[in-house]
C-alpha atoms as a PDB file:
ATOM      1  CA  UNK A   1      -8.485  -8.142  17.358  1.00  0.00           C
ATOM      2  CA  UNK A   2      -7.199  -7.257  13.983  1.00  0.00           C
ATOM      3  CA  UNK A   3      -4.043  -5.387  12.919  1.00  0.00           C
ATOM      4  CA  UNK A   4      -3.350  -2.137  11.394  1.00  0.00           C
ATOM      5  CA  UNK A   5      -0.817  -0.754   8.860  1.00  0.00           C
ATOM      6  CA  UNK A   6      -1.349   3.239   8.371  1.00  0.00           C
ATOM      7  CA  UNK A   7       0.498   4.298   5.616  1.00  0.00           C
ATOM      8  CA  UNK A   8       0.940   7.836   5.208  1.00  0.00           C
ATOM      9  CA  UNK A   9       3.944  10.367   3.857  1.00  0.00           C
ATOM     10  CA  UNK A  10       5.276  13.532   5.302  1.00  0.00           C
ATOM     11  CA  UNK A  11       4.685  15.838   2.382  1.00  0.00           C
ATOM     12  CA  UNK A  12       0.697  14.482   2.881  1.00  0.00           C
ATOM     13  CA  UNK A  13      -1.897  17.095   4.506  1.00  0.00           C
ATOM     14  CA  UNK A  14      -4.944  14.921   5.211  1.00  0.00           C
ATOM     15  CA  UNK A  15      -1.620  12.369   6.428  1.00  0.00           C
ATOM     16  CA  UNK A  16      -1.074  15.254   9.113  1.00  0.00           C
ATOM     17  CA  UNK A  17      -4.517  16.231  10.168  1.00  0.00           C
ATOM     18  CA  UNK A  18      -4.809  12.223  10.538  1.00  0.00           C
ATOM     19  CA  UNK A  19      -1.723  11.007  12.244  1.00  0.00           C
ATOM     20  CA  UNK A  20      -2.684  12.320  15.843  1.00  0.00           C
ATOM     21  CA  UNK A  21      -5.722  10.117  15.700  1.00  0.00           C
ATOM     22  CA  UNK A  22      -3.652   6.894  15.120  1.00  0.00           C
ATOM     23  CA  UNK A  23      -0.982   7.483  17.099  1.00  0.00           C
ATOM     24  CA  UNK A  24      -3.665   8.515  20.044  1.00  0.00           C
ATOM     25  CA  UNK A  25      -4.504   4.637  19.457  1.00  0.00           C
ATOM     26  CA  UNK A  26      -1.060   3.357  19.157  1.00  0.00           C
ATOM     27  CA  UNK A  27      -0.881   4.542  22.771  1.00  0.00           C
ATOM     28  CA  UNK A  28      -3.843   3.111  24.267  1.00  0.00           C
ATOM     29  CA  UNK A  29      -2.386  -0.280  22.962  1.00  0.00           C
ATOM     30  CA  UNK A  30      -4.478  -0.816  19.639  1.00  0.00           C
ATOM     31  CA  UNK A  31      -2.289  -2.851  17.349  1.00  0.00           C
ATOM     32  CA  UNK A  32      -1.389  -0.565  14.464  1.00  0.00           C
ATOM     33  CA  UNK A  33       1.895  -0.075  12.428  1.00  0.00           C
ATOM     34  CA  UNK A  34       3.211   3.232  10.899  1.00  0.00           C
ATOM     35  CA  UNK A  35       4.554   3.101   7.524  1.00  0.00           C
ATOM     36  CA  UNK A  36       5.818   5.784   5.542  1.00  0.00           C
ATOM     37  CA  UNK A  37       5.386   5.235   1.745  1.00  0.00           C
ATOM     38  CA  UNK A  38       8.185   7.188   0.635  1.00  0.00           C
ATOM     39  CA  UNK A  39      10.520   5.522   3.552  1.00  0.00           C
ATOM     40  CA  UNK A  40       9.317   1.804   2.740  1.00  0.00           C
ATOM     41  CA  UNK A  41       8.247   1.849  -1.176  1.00  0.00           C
ATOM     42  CA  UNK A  42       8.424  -1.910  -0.980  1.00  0.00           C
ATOM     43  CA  UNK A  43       5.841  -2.416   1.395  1.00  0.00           C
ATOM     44  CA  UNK A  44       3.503  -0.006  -0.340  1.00  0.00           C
ATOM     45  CA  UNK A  45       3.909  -1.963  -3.228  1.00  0.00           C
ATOM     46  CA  UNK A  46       3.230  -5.426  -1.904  1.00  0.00           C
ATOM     47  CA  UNK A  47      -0.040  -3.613  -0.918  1.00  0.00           C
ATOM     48  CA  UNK A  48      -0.707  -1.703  -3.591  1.00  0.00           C
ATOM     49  CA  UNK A  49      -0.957   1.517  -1.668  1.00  0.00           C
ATOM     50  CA  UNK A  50      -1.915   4.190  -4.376  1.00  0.00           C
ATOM     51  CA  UNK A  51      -3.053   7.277  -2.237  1.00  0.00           C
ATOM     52  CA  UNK A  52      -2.106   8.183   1.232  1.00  0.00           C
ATOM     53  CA  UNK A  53      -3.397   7.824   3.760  1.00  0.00           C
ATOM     54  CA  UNK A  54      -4.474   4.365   3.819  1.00  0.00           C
ATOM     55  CA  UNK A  55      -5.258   2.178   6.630  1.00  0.00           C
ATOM     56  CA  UNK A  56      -4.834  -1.696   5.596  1.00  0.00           C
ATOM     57  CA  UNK A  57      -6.456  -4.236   8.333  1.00  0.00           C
ATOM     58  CA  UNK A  58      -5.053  -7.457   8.857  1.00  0.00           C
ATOM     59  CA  UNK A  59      -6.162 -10.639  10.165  1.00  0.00           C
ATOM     60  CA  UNK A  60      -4.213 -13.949  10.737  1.00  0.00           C
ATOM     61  CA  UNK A  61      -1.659 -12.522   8.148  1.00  0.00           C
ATOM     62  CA  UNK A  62      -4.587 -11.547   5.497  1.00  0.00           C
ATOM     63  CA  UNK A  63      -6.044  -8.357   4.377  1.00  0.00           C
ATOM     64  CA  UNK A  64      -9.509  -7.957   5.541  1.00  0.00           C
ATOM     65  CA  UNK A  65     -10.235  -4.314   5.244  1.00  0.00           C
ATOM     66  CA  UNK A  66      -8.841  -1.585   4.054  1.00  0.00           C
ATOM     67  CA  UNK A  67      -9.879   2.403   4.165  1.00  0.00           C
ATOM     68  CA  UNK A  68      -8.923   5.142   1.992  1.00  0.00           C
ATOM     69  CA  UNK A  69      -8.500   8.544   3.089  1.00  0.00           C
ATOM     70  CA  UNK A  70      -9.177  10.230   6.487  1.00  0.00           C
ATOM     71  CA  UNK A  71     -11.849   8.366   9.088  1.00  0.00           C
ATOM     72  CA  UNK A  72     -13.019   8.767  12.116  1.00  0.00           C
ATOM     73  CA  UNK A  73     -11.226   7.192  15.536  1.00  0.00           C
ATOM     74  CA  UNK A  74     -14.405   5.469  16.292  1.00  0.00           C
ATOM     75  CA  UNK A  75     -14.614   4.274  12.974  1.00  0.00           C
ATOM     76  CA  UNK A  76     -10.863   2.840  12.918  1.00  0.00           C
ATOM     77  CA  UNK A  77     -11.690   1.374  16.492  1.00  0.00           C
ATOM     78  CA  UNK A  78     -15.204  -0.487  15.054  1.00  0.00           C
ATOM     79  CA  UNK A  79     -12.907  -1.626  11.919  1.00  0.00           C
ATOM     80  CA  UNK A  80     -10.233  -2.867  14.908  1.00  0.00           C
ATOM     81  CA  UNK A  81     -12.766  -5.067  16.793  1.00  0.00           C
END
């Protein structure tokens, strides 16, 4: 199974509607990280973040996917598998 990094900011609307969705995954044990951009500007650098939110997928330490904007939690699971 791949990893997750959702990066997102506070001041972000489409962050909000979105962040319920992810962390509803979180808790059922999917591996994703939270990252704020405007708490952790380095790491949204080394990945180039540009808009919020993003959701970077990771596998064996490499970025395989990435997806820009709001999705749906199927869609998220599917990119997860």
């Amino acid at each position: 199974m791949k990893k997750a990094k959702y990066f997102s900011a506070k001041w972000c609307g489409p962050c909000k509607m979105f962040k319920p969705v992810v962390s509803n995954l979180i808790d059922e044990g999917y591996d994703i990280e939270m990252v704020d951009v405007d708490d952790n500007q380095l790491e949204a650098m080394k990945y180039q973040i540009m808009s919020v939110p993003t959701v970077i997928f990771e596998e064996d330490g490499k970025v395989v996917d990435a997806v820009l904007g709001v999705t749906s939690r199927d869609d998220l699971i599917d990119r997860l598998k």
